[in-house]
Protein backbone atom coordinates (compact mmCIF):
# COMPACT_ATOMS: atom_id res chain seq x y z
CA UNK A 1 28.82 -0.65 -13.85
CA UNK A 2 26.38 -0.52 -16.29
CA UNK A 3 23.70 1.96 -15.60
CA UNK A 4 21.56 1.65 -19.04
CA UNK A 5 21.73 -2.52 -18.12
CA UNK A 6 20.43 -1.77 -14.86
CA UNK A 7 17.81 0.27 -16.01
CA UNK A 8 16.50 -2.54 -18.91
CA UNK A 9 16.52 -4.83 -15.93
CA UNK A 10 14.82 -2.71 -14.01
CA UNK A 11 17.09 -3.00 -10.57
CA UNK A 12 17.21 0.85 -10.81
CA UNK A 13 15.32 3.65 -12.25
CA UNK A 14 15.28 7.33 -13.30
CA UNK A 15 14.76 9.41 -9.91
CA UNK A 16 14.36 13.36 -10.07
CA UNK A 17 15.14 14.59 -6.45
CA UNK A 18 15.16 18.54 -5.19
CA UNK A 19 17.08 20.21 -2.03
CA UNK A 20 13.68 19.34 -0.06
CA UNK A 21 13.93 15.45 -0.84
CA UNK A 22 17.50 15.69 0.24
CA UNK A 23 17.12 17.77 3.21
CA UNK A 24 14.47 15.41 4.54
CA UNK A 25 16.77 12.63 4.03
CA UNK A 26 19.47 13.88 5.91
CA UNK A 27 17.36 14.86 8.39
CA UNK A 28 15.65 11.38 9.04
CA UNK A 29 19.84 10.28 9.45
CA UNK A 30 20.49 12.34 11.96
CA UNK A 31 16.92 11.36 13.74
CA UNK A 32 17.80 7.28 13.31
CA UNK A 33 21.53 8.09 14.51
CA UNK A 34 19.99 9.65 17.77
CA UNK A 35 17.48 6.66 18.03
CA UNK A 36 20.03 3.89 17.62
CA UNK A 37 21.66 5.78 20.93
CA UNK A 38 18.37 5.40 22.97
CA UNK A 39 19.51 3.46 26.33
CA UNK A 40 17.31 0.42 26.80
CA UNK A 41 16.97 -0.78 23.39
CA UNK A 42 18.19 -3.82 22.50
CA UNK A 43 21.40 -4.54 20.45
CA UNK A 44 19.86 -5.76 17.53
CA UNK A 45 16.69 -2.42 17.17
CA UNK A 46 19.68 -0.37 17.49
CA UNK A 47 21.84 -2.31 14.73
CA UNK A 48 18.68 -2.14 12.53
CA UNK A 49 18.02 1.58 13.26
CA UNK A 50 21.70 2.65 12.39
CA UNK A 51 21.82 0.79 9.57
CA UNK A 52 18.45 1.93 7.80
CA UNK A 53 20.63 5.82 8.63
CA UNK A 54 23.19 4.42 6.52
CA UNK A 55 21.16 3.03 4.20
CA UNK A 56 19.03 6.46 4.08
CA UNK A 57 22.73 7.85 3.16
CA UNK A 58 24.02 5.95 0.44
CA UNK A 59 20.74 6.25 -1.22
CA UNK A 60 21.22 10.21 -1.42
CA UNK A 61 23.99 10.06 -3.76
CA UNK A 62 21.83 8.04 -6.31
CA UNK A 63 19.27 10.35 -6.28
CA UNK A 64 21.32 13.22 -6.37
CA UNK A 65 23.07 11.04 -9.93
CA UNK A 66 19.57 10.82 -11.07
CA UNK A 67 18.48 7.05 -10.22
CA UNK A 68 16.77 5.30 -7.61
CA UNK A 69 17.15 1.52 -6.87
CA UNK A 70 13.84 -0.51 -7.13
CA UNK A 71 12.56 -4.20 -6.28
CA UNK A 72 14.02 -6.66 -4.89
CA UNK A 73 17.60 -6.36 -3.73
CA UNK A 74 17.40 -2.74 -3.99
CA UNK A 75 19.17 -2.22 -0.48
CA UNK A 76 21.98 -4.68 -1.97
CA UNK A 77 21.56 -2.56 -5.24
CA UNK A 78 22.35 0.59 -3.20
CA UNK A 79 25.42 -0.72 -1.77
CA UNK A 80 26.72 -2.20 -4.97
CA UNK A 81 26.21 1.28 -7.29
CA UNK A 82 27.57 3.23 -4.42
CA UNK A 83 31.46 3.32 -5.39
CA UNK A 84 30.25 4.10 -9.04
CA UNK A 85 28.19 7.56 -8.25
CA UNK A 86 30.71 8.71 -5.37
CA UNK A 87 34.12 7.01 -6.68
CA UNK A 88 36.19 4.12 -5.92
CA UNK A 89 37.48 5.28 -2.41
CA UNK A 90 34.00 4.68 -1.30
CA UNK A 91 34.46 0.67 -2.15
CA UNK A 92 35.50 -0.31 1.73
CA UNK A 93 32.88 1.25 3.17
CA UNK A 94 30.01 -0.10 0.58
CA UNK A 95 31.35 -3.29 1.18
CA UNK A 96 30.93 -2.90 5.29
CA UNK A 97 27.27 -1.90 4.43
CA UNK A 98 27.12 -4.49 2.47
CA UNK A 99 27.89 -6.87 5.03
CA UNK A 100 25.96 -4.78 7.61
CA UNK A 101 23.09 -5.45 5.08
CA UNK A 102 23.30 -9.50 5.93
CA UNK A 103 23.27 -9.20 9.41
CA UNK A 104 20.66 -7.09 9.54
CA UNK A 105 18.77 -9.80 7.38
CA UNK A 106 20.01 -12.36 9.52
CA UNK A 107 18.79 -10.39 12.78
CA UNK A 108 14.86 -9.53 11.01
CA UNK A 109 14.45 -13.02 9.52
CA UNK A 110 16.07 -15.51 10.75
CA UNK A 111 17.33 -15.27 14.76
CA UNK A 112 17.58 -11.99 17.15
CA UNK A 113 19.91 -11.44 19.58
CA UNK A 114 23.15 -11.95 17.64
CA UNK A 115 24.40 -8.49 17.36
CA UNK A 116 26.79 -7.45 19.70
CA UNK A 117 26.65 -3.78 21.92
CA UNK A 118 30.26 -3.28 19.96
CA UNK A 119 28.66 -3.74 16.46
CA UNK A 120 26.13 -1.51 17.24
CA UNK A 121 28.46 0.78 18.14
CA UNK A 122 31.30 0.44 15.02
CA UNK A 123 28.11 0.17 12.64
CA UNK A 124 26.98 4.21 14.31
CA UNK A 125 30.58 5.30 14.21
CA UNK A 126 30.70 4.47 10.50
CA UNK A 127 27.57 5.83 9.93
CA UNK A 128 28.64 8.77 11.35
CA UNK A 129 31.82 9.30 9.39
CA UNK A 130 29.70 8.30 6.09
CA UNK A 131 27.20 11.31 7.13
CA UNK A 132 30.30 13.99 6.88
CA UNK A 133 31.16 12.60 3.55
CA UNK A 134 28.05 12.69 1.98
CA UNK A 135 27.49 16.00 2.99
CA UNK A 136 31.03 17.00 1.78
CA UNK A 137 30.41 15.39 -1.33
CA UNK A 138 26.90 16.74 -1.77
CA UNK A 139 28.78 20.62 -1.17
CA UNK A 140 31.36 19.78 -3.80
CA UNK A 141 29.48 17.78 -6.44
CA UNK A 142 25.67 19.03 -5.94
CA UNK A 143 25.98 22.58 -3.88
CA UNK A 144 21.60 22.94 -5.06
CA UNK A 145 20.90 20.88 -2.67
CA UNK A 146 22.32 21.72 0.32
């Protein structure tokens, strides 16, 4: 991936975060990972509120490298420069998010009421794991900020 390409096109842009930024952001994941849990909601508010964790996530690693997506696409963007800031053995789990991503979409824009109790669920289990390994990779790779 091509960061100084994505930059001239403007699908990302310098981004100068600090330990505050980051903290914040971690601590709106773990608030959205609690709310996606709330009984009562339905499927799809609690698909949309695990996924904007994740999304919250992936974008700290970014930040953390210096860049920030922008415009349109730029939760796509995320997904896509993910495995290039944190490594390749991220790949499997950018692509879930990735797909994540369209249903969401699908669910906000198009028709509710097609995402299932056990997505919700597998979408805040992943979201979970991704949490410990973002904040094992912030400890190893960017200690300031934790």
């Amino acid at each position: 991936m091509n960061f100084e390409r994505l930059l001239a096109q403007r699908r990302l842009r310098p981004h100068s975060t600090t330990k505050e930024e980051i903290q914040e952001m971690l601590c709106i994941v773990t608030r959205d990972l609690k709310d996606a849990a709330v009984p009562g909601l339905s499927s799809d508010r609690c698909f949309f509120i695990a996924y904007e964790a994740g999304l919250t996530l992936a974008t700290i690693p970014l930040y953390c490298y210096g860049y920030e997506t922008h415009g349109r696409g730029h939760h796509w963007m995320t997904f896509l420069v993910l495995p290039e800031v944190m490594g390749s053995d991220i790949f499997e789990l950018a692509d879930y998010f990735e797909l994540c991503r369209t249903k969401r979409n699908v669910g906000t824009y198009d028709r509710g009421g097609q995402i299932s109790q056990s997505e919700v669920e597998e979408l805040i289990n992943e979201v979970k794991q991704f949490q410990f390994m973002v904040e094992e990779w912030l400890r190893i790779n960017h200690p300031h900020f934790v």
